[in-house]
Structures are given as structure tokens and as C-alpha cells.
PDB file of N, CA and C in Angstrom:
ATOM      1  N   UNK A   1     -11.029 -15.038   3.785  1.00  0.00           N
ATOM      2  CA  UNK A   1      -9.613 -14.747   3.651  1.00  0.00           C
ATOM      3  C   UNK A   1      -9.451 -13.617   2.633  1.00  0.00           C
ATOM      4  N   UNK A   2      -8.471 -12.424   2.966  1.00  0.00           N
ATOM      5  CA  UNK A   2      -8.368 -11.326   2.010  1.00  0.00           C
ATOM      6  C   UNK A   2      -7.316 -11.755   1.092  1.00  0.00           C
ATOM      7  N   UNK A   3      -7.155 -11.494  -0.143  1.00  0.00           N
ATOM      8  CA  UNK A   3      -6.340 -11.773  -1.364  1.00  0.00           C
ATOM      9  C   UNK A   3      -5.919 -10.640  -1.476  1.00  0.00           C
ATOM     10  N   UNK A   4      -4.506 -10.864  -2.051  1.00  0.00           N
ATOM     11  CA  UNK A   4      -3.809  -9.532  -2.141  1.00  0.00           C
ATOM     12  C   UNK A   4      -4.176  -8.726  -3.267  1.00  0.00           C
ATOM     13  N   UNK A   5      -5.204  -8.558  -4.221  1.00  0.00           N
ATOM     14  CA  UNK A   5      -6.165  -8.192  -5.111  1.00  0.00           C
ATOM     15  C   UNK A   5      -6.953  -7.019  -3.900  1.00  0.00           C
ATOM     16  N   UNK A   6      -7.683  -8.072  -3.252  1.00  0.00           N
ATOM     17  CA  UNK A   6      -8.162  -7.442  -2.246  1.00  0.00           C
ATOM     18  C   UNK A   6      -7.504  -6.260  -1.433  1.00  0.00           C
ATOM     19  N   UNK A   7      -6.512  -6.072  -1.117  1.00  0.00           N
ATOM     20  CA  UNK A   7      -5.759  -5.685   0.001  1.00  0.00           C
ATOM     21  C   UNK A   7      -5.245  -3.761  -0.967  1.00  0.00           C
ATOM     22  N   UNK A   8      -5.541  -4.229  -2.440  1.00  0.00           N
ATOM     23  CA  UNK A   8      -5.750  -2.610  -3.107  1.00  0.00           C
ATOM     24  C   UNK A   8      -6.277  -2.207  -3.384  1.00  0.00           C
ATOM     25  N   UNK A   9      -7.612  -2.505  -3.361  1.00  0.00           N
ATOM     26  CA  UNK A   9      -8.808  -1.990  -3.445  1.00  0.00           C
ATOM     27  C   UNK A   9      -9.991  -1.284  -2.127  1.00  0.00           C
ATOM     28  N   UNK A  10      -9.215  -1.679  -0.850  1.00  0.00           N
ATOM     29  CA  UNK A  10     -10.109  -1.450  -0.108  1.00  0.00           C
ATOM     30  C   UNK A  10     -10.082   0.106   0.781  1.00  0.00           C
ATOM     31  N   UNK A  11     -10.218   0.323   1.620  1.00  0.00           N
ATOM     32  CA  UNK A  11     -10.231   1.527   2.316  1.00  0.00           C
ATOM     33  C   UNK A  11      -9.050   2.151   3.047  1.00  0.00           C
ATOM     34  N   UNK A  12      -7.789   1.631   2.733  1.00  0.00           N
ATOM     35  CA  UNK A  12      -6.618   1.609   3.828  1.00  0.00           C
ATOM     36  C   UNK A  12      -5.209   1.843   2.772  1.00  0.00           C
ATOM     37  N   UNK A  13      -4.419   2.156   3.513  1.00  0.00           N
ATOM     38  CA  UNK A  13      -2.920   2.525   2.700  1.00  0.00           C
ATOM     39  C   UNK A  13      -2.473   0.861   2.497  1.00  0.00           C
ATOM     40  N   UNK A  14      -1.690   0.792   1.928  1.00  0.00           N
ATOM     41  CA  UNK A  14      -0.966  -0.714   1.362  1.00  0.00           C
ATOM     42  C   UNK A  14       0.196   0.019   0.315  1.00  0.00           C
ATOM     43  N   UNK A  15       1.200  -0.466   1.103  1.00  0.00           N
ATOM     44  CA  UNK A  15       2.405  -0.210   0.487  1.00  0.00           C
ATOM     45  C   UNK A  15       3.208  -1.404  -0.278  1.00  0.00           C
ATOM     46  N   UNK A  16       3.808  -1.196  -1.127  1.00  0.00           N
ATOM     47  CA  UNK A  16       3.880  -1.842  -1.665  1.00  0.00           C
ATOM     48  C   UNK A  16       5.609  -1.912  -3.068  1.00  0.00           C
ATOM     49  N   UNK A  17       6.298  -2.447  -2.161  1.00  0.00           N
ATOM     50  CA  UNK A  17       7.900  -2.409  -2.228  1.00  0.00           C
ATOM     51  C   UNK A  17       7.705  -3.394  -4.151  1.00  0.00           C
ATOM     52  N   UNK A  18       8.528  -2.635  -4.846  1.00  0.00           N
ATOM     53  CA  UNK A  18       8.688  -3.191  -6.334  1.00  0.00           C
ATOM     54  C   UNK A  18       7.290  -3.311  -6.711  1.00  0.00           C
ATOM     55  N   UNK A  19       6.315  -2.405  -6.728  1.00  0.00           N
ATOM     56  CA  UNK A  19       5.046  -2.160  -7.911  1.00  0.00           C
ATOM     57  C   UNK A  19       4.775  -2.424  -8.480  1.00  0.00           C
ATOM     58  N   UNK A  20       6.172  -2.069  -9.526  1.00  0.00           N
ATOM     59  CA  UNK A  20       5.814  -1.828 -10.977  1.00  0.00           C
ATOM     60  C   UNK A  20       6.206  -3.357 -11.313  1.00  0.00           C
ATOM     61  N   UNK A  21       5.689  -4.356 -10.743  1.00  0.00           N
ATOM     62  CA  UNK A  21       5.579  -5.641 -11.429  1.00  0.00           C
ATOM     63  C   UNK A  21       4.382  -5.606 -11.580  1.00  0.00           C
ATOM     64  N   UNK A  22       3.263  -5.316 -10.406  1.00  0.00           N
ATOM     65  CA  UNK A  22       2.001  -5.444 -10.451  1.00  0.00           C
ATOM     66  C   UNK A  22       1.449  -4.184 -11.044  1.00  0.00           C
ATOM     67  N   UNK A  23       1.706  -3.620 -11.729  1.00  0.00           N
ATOM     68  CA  UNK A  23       1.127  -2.021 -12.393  1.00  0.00           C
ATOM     69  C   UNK A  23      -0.049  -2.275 -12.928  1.00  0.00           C
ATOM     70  N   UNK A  24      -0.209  -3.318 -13.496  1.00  0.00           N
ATOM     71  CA  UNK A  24      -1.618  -3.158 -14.136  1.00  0.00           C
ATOM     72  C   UNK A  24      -2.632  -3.499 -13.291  1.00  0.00           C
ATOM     73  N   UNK A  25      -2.563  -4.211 -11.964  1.00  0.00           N
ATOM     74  CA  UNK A  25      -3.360  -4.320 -10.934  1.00  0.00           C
ATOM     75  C   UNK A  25      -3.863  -3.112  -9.995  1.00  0.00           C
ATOM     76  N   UNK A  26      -2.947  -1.974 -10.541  1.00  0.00           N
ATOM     77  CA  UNK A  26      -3.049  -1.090  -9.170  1.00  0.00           C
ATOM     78  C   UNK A  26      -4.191  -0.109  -9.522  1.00  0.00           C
ATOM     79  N   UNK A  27      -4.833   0.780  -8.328  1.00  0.00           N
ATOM     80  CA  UNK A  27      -6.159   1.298  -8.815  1.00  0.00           C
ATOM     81  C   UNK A  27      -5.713   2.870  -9.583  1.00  0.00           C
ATOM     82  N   UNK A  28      -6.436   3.135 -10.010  1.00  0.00           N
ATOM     83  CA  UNK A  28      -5.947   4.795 -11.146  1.00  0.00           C
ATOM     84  C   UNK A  28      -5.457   5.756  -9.973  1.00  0.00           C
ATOM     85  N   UNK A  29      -6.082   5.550  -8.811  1.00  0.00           N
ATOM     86  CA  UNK A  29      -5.692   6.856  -7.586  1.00  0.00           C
ATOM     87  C   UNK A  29      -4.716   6.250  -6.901  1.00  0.00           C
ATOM     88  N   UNK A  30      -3.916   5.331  -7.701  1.00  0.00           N
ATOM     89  CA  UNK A  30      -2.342   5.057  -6.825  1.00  0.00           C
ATOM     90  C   UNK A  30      -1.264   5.997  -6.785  1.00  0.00           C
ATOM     91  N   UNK A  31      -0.595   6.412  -5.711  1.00  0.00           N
ATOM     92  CA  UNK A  31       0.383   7.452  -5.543  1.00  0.00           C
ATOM     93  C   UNK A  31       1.637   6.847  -5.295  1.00  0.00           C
ATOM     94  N   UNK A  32       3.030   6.877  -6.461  1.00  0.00           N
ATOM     95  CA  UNK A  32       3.996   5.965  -6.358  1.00  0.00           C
ATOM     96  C   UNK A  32       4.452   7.479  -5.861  1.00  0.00           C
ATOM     97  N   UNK A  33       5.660   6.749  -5.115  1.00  0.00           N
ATOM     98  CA  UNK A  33       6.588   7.122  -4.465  1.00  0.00           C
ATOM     99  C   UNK A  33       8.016   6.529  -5.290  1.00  0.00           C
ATOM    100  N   UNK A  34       9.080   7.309  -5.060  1.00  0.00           N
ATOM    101  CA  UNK A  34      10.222   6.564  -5.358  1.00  0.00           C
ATOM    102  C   UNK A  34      11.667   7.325  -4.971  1.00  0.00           C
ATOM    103  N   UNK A  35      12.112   6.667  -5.005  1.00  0.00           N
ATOM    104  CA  UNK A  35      13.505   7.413  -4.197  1.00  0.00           C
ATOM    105  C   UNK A  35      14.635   7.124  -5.303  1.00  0.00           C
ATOM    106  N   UNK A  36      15.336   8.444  -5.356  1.00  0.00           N
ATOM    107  CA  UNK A  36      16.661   8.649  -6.001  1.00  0.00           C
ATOM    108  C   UNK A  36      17.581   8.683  -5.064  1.00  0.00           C
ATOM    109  N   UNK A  37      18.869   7.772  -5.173  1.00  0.00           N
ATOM    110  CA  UNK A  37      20.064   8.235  -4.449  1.00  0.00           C
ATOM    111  C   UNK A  37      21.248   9.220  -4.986  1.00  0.00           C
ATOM    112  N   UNK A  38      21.911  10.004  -4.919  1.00  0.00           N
ATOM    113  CA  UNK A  38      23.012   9.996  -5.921  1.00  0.00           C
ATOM    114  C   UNK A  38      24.010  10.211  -5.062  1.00  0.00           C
ATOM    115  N   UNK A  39      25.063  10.093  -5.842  1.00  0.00           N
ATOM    116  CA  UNK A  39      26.576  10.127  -5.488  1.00  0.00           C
ATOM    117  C   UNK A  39      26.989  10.209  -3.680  1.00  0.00           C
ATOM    118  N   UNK A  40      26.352  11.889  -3.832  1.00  0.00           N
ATOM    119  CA  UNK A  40      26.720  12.032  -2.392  1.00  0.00           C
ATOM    120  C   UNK A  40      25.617  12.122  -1.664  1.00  0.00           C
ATOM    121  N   UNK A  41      24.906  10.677  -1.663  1.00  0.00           N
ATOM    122  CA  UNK A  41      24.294   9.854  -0.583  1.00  0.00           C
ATOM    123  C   UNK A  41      23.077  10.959  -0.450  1.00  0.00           C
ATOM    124  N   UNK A  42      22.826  12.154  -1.181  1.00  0.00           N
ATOM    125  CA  UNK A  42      21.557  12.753  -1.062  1.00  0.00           C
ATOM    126  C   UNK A  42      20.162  12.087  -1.442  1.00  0.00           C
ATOM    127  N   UNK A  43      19.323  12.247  -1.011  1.00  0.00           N
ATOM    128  CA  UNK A  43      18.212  11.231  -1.403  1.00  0.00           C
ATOM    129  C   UNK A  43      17.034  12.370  -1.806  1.00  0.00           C
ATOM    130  N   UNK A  44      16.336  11.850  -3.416  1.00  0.00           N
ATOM    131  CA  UNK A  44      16.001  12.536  -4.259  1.00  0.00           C
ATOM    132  C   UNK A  44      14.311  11.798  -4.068  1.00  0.00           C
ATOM    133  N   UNK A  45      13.030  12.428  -3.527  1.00  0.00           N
ATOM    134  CA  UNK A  45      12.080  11.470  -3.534  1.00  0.00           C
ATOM    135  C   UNK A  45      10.765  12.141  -4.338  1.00  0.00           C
ATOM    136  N   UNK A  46      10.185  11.170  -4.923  1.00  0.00           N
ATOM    137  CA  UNK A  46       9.468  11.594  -6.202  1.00  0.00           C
ATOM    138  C   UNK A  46       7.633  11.456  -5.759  1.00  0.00           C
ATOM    139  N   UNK A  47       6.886  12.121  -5.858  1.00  0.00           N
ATOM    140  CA  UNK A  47       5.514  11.883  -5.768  1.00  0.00           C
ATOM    141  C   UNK A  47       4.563  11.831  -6.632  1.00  0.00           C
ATOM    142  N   UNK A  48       4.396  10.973  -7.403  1.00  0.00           N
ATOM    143  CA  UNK A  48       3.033  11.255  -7.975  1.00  0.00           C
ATOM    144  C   UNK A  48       1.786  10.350  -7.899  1.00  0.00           C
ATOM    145  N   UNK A  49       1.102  11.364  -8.439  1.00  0.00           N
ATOM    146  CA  UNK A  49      -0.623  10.692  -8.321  1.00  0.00           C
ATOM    147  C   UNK A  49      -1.195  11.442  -7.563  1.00  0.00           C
ATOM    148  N   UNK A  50      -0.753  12.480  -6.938  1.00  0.00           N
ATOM    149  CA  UNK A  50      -1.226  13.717  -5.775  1.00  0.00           C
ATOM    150  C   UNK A  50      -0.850  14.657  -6.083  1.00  0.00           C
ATOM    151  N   UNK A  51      -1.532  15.799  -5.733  1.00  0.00           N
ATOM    152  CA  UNK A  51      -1.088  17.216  -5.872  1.00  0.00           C
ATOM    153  C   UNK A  51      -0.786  17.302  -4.637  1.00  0.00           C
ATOM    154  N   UNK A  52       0.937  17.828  -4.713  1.00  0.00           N
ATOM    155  CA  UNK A  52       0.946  18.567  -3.441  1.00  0.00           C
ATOM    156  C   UNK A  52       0.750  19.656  -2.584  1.00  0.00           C
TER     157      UNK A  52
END
């Protein structure tokens, strides 16, 4: 049975909605994503951990 320990460490994408509870679990080459909304409903989206 895979453990969700398991499931970030292995060879494959795993996404992963509210993170930053588990932050100290995640591996150093994790690439957060995050999204800004503002006012007028424009959506502002953030990358790091990658060069783009």
C-alpha cells in the first residue's frame, strides 16, 4: 500500500491543494503554484521552484 509520504517522493506529479500544512514534508525540488485573485476577477498566478 502507497502512503501519502510515499506519493512525494516518487517519479510522478502529485498535486497537492493547501501544502503549506505539509511544507516540511515536501521534497526541495517542489514547485508551488498559487493563484491571486483581485478585484476585477483577474487571476494573478505565481511559480516557483522553476526557472521559467
Amino acid at each position: 500500500m502507497i502512503g501519502g509520504v510515499d506519493l512525494l517522493y516518487d517519479n510522478s506529479v502529485t498535486i497537492i491543494e493547501w501544502s503549506k500544512k505539509i511544507q516540511s514534508l515536501l521534497p526541495e525540488e517542489t514547485i508551488a503554484v498559487s493563484i491571486d485573485i483581485e478585484e476585477s476577477g483577474v487571476r494573478i498566478f505565481h511559480i516557483n521552484g522553476i526557472e521559467l
